[in-house]
C-alpha atoms as a PDB file:
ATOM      1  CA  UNK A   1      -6.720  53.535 -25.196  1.00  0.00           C
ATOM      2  CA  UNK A   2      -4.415  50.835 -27.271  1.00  0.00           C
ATOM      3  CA  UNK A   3      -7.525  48.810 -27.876  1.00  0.00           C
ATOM      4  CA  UNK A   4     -10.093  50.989 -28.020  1.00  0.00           C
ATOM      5  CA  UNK A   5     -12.444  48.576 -26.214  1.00  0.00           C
ATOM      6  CA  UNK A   6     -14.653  48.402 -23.463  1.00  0.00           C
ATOM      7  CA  UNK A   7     -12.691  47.800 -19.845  1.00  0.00           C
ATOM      8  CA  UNK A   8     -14.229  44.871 -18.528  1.00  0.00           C
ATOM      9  CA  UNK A   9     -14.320  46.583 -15.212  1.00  0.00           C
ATOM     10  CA  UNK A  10     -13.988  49.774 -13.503  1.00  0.00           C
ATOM     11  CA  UNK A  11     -14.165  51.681 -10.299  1.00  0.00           C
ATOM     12  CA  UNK A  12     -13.624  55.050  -9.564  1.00  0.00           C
ATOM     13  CA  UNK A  13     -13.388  57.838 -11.630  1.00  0.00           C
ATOM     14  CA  UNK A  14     -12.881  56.749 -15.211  1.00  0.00           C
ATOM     15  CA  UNK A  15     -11.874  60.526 -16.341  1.00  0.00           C
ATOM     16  CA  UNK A  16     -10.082  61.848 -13.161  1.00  0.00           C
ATOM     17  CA  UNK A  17      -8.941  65.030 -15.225  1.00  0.00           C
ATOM     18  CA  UNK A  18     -11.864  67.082 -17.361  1.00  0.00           C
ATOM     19  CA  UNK A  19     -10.652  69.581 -19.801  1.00  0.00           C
ATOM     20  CA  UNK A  20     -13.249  71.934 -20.151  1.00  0.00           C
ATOM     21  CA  UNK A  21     -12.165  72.765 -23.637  1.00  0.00           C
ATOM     22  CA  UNK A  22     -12.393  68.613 -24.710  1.00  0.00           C
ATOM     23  CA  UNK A  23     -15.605  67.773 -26.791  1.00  0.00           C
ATOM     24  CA  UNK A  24     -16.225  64.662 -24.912  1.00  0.00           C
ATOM     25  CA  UNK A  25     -16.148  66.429 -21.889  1.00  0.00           C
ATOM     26  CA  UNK A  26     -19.848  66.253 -20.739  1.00  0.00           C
ATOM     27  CA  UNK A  27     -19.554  62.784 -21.673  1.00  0.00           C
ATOM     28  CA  UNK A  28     -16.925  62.191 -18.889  1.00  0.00           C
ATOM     29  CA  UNK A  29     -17.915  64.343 -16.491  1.00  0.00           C
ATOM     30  CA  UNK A  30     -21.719  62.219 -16.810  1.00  0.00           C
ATOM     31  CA  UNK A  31     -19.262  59.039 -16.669  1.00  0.00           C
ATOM     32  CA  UNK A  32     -17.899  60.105 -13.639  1.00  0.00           C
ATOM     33  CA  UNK A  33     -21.134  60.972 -11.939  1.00  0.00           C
ATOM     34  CA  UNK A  34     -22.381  57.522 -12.338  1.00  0.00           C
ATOM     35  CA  UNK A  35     -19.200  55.741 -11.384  1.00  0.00           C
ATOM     36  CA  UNK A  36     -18.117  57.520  -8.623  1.00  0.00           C
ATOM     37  CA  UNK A  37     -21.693  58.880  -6.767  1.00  0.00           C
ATOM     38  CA  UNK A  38     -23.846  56.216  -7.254  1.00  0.00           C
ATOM     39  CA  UNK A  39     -22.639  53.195  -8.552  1.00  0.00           C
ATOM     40  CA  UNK A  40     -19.547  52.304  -6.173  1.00  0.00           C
ATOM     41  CA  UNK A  41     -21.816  52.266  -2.983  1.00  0.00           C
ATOM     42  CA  UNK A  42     -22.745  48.918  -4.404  1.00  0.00           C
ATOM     43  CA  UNK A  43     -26.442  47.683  -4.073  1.00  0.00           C
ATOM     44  CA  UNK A  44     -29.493  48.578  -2.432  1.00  0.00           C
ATOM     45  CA  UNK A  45     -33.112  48.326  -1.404  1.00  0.00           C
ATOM     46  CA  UNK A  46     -34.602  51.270  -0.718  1.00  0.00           C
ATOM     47  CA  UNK A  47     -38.061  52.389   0.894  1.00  0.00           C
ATOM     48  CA  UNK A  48     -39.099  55.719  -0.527  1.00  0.00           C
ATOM     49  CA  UNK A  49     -42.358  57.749  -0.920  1.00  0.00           C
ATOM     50  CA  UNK A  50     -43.863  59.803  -4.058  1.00  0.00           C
ATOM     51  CA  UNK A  51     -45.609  62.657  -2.820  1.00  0.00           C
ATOM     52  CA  UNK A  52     -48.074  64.862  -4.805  1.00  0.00           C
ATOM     53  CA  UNK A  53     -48.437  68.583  -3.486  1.00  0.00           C
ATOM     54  CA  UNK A  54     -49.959  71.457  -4.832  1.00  0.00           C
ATOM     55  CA  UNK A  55     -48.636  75.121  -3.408  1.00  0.00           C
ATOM     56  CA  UNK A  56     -51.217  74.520  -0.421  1.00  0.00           C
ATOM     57  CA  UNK A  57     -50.731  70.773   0.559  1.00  0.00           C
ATOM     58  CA  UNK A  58     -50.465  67.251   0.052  1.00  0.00           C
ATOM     59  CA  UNK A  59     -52.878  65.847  -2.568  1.00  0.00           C
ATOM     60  CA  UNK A  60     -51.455  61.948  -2.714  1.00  0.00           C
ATOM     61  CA  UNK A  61     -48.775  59.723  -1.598  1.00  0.00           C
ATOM     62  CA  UNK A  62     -47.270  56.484  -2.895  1.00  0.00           C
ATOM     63  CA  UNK A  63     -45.126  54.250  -1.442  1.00  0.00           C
ATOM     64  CA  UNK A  64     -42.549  52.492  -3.599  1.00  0.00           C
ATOM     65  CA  UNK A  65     -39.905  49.813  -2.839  1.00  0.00           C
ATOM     66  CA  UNK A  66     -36.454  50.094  -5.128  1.00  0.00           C
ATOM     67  CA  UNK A  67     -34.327  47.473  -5.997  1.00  0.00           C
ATOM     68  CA  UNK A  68     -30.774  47.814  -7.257  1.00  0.00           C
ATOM     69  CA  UNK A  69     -28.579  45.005  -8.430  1.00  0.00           C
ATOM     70  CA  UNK A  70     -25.045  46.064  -9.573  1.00  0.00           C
ATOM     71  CA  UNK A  71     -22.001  44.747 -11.883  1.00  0.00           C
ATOM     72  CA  UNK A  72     -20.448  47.012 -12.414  1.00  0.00           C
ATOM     73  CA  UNK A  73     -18.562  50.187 -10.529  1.00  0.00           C
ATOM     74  CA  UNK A  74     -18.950  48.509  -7.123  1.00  0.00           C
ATOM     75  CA  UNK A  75     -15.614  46.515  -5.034  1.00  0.00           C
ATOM     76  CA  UNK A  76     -14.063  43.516  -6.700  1.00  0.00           C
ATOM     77  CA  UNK A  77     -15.511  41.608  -3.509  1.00  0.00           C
ATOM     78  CA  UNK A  78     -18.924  42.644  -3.915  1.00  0.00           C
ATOM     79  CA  UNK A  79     -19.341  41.585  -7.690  1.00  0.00           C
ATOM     80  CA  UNK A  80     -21.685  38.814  -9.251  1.00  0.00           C
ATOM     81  CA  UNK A  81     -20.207  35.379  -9.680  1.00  0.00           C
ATOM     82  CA  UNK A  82     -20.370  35.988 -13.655  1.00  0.00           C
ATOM     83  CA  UNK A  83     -22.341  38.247 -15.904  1.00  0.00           C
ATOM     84  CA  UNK A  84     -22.716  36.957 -19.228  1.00  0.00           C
ATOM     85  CA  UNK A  85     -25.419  39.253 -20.423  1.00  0.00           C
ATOM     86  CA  UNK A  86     -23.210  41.786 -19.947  1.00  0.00           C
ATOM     87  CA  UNK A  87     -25.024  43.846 -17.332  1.00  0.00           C
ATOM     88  CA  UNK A  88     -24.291  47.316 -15.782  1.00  0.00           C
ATOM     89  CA  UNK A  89     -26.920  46.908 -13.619  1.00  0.00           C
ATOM     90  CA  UNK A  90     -30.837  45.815 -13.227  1.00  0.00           C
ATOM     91  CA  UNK A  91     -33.394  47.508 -11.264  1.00  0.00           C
ATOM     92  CA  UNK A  92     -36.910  46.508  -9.849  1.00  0.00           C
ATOM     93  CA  UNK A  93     -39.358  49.162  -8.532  1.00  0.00           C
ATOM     94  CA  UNK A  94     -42.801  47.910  -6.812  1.00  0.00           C
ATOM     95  CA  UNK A  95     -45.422  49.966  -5.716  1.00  0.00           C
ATOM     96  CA  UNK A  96     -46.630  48.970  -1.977  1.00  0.00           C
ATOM     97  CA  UNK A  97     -49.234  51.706  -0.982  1.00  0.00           C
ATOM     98  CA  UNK A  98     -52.038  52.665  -2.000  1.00  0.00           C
ATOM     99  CA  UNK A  99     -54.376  49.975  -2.736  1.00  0.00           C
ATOM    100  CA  UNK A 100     -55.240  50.860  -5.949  1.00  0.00           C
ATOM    101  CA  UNK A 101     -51.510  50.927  -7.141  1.00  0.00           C
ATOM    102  CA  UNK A 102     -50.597  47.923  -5.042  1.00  0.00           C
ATOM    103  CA  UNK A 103     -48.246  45.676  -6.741  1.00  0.00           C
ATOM    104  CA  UNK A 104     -47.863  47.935  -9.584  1.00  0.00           C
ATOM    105  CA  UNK A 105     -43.970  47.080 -11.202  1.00  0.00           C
ATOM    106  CA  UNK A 106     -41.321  48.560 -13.573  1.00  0.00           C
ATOM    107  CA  UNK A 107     -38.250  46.195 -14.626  1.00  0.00           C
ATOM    108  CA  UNK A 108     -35.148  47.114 -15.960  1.00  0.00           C
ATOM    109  CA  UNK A 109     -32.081  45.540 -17.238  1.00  0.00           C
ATOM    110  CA  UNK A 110     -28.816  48.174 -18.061  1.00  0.00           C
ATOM    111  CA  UNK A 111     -26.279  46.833 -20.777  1.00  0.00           C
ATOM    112  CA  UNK A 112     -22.444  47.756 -20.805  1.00  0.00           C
ATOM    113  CA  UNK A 113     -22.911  47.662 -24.128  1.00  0.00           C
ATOM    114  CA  UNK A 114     -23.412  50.856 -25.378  1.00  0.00           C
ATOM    115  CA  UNK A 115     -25.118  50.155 -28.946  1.00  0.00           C
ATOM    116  CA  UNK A 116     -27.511  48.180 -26.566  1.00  0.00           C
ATOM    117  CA  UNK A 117     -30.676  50.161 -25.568  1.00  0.00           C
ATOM    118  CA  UNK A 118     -32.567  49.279 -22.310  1.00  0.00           C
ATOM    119  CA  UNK A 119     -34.140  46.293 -21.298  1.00  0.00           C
ATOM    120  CA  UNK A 120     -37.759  47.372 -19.417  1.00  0.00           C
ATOM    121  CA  UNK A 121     -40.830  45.648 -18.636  1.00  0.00           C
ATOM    122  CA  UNK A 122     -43.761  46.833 -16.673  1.00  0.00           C
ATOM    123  CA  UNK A 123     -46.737  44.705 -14.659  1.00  0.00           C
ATOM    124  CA  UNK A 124     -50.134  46.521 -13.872  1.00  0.00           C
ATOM    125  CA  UNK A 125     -52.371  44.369 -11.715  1.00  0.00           C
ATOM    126  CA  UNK A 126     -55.865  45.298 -13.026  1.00  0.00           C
ATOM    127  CA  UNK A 127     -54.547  43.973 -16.641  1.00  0.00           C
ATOM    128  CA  UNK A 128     -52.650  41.220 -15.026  1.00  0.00           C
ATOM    129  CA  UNK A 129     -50.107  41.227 -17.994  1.00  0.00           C
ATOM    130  CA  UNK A 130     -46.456  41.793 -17.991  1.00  0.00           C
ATOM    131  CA  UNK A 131     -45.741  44.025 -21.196  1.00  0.00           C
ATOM    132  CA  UNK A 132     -42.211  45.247 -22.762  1.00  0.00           C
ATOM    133  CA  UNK A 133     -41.803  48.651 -23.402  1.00  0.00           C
ATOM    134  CA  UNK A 134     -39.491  51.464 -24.829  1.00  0.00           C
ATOM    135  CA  UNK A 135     -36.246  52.890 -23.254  1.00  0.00           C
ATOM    136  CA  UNK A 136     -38.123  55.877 -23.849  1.00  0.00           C
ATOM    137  CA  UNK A 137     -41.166  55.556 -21.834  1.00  0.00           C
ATOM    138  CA  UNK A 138     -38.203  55.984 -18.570  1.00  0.00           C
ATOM    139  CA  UNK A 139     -38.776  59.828 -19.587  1.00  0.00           C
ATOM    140  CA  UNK A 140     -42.243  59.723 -18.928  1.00  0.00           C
ATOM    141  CA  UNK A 141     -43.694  60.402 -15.269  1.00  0.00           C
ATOM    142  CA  UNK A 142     -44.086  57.506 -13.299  1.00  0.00           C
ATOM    143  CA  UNK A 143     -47.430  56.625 -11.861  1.00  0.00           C
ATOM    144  CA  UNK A 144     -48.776  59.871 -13.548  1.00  0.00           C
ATOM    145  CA  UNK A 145     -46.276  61.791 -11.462  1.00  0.00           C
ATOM    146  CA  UNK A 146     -43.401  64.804 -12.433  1.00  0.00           C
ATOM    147  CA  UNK A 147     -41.483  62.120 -11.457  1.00  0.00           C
ATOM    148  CA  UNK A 148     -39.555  59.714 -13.906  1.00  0.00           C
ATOM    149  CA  UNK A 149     -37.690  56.545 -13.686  1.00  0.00           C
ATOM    150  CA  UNK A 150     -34.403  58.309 -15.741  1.00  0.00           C
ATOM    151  CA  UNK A 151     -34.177  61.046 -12.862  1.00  0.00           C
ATOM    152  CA  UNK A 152     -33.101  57.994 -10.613  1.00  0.00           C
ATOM    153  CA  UNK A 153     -31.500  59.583  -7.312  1.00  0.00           C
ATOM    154  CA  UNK A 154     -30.836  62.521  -9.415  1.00  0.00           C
ATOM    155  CA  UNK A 155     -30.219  61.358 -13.506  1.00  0.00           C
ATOM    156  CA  UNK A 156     -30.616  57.577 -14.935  1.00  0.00           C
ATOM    157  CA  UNK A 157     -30.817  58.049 -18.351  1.00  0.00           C
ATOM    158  CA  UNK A 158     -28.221  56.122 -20.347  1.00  0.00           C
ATOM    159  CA  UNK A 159     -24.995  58.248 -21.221  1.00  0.00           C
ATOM    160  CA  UNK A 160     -25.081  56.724 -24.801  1.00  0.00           C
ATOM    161  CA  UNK A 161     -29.012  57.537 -25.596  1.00  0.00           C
ATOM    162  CA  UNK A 162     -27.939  61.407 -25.741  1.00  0.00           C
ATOM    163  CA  UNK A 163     -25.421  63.868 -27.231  1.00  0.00           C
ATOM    164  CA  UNK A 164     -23.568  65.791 -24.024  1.00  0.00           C
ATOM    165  CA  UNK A 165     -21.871  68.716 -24.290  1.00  0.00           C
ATOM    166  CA  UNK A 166     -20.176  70.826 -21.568  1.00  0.00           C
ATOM    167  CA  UNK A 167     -21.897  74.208 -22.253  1.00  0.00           C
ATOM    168  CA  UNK A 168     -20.550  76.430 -18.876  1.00  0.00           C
ATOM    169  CA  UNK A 169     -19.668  76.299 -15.138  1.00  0.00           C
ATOM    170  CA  UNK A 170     -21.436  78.318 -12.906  1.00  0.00           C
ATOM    171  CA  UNK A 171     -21.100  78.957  -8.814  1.00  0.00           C
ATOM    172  CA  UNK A 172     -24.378  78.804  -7.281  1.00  0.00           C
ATOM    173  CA  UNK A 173     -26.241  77.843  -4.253  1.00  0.00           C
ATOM    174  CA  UNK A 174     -28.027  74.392  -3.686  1.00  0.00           C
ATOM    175  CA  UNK A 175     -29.890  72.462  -1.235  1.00  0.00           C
ATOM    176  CA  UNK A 176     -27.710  69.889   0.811  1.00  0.00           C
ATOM    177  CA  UNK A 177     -28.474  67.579   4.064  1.00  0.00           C
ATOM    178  CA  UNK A 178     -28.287  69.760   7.163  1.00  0.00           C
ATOM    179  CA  UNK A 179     -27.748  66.702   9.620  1.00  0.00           C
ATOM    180  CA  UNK A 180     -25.543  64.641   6.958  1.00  0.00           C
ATOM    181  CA  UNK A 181     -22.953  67.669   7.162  1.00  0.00           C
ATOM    182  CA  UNK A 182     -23.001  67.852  10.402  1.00  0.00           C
ATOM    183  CA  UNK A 183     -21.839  64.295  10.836  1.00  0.00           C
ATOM    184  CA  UNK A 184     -25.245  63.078  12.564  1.00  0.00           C
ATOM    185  CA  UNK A 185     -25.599  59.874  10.477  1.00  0.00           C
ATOM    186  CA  UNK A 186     -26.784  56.432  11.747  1.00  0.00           C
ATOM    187  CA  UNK A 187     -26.826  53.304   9.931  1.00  0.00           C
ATOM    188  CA  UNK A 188     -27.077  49.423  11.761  1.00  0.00           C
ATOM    189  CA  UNK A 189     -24.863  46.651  10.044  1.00  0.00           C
ATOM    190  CA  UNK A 190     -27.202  43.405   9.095  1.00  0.00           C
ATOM    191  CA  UNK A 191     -25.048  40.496   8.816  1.00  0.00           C
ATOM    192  CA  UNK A 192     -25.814  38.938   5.000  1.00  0.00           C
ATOM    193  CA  UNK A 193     -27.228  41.938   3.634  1.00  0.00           C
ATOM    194  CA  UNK A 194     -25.482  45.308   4.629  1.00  0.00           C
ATOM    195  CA  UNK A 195     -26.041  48.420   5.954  1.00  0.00           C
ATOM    196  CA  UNK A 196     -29.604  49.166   7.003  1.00  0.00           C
ATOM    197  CA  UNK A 197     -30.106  53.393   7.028  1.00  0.00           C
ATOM    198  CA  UNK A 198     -31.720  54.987   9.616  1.00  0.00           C
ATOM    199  CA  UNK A 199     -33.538  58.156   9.121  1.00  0.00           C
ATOM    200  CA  UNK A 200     -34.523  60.776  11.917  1.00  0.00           C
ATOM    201  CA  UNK A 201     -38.406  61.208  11.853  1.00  0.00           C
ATOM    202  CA  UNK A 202     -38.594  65.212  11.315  1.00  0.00           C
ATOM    203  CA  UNK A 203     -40.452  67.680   9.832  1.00  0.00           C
ATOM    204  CA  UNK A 204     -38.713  68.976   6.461  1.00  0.00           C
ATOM    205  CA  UNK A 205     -41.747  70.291   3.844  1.00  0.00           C
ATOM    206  CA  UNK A 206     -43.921  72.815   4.708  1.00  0.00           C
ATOM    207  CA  UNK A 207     -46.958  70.805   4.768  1.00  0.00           C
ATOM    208  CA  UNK A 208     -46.157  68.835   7.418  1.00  0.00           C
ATOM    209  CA  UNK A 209     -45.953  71.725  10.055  1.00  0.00           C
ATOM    210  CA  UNK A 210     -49.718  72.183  10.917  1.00  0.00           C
ATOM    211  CA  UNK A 211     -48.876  76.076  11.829  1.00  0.00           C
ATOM    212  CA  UNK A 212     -47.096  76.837   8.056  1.00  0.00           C
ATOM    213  CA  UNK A 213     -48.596  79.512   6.312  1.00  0.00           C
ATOM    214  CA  UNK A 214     -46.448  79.368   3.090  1.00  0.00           C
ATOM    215  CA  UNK A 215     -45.872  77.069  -0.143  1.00  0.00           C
ATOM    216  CA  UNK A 216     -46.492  73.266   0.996  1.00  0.00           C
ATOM    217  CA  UNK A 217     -43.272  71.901  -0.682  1.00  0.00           C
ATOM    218  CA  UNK A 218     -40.966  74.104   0.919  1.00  0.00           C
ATOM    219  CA  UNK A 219     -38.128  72.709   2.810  1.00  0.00           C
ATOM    220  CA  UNK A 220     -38.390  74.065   6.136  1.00  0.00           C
ATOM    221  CA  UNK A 221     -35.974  71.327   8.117  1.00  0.00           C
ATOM    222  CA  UNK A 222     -33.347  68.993   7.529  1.00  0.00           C
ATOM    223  CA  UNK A 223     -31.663  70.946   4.496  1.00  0.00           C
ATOM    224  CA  UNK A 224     -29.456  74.054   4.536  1.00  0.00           C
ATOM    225  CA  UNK A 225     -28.122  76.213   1.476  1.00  0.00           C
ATOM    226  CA  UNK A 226     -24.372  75.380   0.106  1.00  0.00           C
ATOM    227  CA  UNK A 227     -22.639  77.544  -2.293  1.00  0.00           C
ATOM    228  CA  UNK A 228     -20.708  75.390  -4.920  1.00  0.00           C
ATOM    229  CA  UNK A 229     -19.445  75.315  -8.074  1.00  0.00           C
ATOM    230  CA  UNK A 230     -21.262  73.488 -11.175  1.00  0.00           C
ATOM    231  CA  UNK A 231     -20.402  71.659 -14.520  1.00  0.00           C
ATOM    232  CA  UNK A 232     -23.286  72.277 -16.749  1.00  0.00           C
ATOM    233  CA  UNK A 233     -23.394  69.567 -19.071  1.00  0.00           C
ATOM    234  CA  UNK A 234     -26.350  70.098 -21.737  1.00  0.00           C
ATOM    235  CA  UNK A 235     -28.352  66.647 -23.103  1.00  0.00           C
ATOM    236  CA  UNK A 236     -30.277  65.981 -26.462  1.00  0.00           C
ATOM    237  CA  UNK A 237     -31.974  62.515 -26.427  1.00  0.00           C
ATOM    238  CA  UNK A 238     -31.170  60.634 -30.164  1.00  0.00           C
ATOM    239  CA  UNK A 239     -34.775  59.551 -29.860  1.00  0.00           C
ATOM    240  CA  UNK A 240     -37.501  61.573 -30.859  1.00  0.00           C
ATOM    241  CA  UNK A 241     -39.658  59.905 -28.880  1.00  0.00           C
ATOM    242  CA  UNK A 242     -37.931  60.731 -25.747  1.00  0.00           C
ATOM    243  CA  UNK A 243     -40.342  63.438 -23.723  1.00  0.00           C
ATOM    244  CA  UNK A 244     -37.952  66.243 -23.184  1.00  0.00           C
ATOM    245  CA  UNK A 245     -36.300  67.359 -26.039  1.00  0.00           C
ATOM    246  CA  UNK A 246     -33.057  69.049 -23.722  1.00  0.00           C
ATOM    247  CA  UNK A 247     -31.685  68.421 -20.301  1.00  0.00           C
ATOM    248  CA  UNK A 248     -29.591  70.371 -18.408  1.00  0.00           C
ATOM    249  CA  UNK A 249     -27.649  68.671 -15.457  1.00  0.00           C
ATOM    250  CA  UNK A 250     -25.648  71.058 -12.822  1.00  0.00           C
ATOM    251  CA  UNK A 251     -23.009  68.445 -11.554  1.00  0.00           C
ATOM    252  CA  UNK A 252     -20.432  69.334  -8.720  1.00  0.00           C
ATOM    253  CA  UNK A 253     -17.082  70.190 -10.209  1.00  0.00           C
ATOM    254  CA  UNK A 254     -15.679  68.370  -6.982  1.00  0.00           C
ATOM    255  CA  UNK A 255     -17.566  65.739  -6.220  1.00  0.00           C
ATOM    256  CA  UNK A 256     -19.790  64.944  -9.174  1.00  0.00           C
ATOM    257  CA  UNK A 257     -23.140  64.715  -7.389  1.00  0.00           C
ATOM    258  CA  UNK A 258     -25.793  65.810  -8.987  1.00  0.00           C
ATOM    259  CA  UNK A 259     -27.625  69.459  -7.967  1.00  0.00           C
ATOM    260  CA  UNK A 260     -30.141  69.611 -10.234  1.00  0.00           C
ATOM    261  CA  UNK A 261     -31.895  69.266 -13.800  1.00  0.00           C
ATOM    262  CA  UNK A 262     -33.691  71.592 -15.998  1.00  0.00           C
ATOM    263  CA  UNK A 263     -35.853  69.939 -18.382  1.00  0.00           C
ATOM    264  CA  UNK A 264     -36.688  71.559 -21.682  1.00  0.00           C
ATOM    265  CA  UNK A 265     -39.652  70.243 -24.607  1.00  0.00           C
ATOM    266  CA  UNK A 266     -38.852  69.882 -28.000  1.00  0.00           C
ATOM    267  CA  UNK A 267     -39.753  73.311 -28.614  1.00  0.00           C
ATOM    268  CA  UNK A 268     -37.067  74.559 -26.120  1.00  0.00           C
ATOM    269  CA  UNK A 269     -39.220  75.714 -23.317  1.00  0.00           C
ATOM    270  CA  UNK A 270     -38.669  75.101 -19.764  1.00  0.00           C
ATOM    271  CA  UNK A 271     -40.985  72.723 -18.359  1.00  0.00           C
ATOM    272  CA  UNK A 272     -39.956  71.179 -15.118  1.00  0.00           C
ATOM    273  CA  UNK A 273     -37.050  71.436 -12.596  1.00  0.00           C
ATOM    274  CA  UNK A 274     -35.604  67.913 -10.943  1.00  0.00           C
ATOM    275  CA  UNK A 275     -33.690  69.039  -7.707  1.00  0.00           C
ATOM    276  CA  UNK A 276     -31.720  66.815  -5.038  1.00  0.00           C
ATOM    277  CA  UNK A 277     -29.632  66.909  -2.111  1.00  0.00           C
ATOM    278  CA  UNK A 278     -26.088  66.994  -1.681  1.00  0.00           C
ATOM    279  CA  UNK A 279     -24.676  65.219   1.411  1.00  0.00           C
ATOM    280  CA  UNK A 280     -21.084  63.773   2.289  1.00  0.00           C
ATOM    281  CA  UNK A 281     -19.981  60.133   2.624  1.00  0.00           C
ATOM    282  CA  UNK A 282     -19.296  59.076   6.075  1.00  0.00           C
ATOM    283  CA  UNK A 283     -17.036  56.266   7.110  1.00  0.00           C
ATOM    284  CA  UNK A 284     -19.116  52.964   8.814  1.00  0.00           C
ATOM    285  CA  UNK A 285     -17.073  49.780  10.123  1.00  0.00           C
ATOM    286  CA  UNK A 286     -18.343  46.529   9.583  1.00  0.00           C
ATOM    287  CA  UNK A 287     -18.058  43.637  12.615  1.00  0.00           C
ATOM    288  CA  UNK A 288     -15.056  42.425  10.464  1.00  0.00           C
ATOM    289  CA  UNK A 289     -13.245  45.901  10.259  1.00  0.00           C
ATOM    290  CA  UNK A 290     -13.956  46.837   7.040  1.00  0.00           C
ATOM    291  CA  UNK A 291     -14.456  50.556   6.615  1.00  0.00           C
ATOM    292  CA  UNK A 292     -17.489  51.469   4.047  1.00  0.00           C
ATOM    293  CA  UNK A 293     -18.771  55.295   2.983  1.00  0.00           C
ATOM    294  CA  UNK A 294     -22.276  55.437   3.222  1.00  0.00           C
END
């Protein structure tokens, strides 16, 4: 506050007290989202899959390998050497499976800088060129899916690209991990590179139950209804180029993680609905004692 610059580092909550009535609120409450849900479990690979599926079953799948690289947010002890580009973080998707996507890639690189836009690059095989393109093109579906590289784990667009407002709260129900609140969590310690995850193989969509006569993408394991209470924080991108022309983002009064986004067109009309899973951090212990919240 004396200086009015940039901290060179933080962790945690940078707002821990959100007056409803402040005009920068939906700023901080976004701030505090990324800082304290995301960012501070520090880096990761992860192995995920993009699924297509109509209301009577699965049409395609991808597989897609995730990269995360951190400087920002994450333990003193667990930051890069030096970061002289001024990083908040840099991210590398690949595309495994199928064949005909294989070694498909998106790069981006994340400034702290907030007059600095987005880095991103993107490599498709059959051209065999590595091409730059805009911040903007994160809006748009990736691999021709509802699916975009800004909603991230549940939002990654950059806080400074839009104009937040806090426009309500509301108390509603939303989808969280059934076995994650019941404490049934595994995860194996690999000396050098962290925590490796380990998911139980089950059921969860409708599609995958041979004997389901309903909607193919509904849950039917795995995830149980939660009744909390919600910031809505309301998004206009400053570039007109941007594909949707409003977001709305429920966020967890409590614990800032994300329920769920509506996603308007420049004409104001609902087109799509991004939705996630809430879940609570549980406490692992490394060989050397150290306690981390996975």
């Amino acid at each position: 506050k004396k200086t009015g610059q940039q901290p060179a580092y933080i962790l945690g909550y940078p707002f821990p007290t959100i007056d409803a009535h402040d005009p920068l609120a939906g700023y901080k409450i976004l701030w505090n989202y990324f800082y304290r849900t995301w960012y501070y479990y520090g880096n990761l690979y992860a192995e995920a899959q993009i699924n297509w599926m109509s209301a009577t079953g699965l049409e395609r799948r991808a597989d897609v390998e995730g990269n995360f690289f951190y400087y920002d947010g994450v333990p003193r002890d667990e930051l890069p050497a030096s970061n002289t580009e001024n990083f908040l973080y840099r991210q590398l998707t690949l595309v495994a499976r199928p064949v005909d996507l294989h070694g498909t890639a998106a790069l981006t690189w994340r400034y702290r800088d907030a007059t600095k836009r987005d880095s991103v690059w993107s490599y498709v095989p059959a051209l065999r060129r590595v091409r730059a393109i805009s911040p903007a093109n994160r809006s748009d579906g990736f691999l021709g899916s509802d699916e975009s590289p800004d909603d991230g784990p549940f939002f990654d667009g950059k806080v400074e690209d839009f104009e937040w407002k806090l426009i309500g709260e509301t108390e509603q129900l939303r989808y969280a991990d059934e076995l994650n609140l019941k404490g049934q969590a595994k995860a194996t310690w690999v000396e050098g590179k962290g925590w490796n995850t380990e998911w139980p193989d089950i059921p969860f969509l409708g599609y995958m139950d041979p004997n389901w006569k309903g909607i193919a993408w509904a849950p039917t394991g795995g995830a149980v209804l939660s009744k909390r209470r919600f910031w809505i924080v309301e998004g206009v991108p400053r570039d007109k180029y941007y594909l949707y022309g409003k977001l709305q983002l429920y966020i967890d009064t409590i614990t800032y993680q994300g329920a769920w986004v509506r996603k308007f067109g420049w004409r104001d009309e609902l087109l799509a609905i991004h939705q996630v899973l809430s879940w609570n951090p549980i406490p692992f212990t490394r060989p050397n004692g150290k306690v981390d919240y996975l």
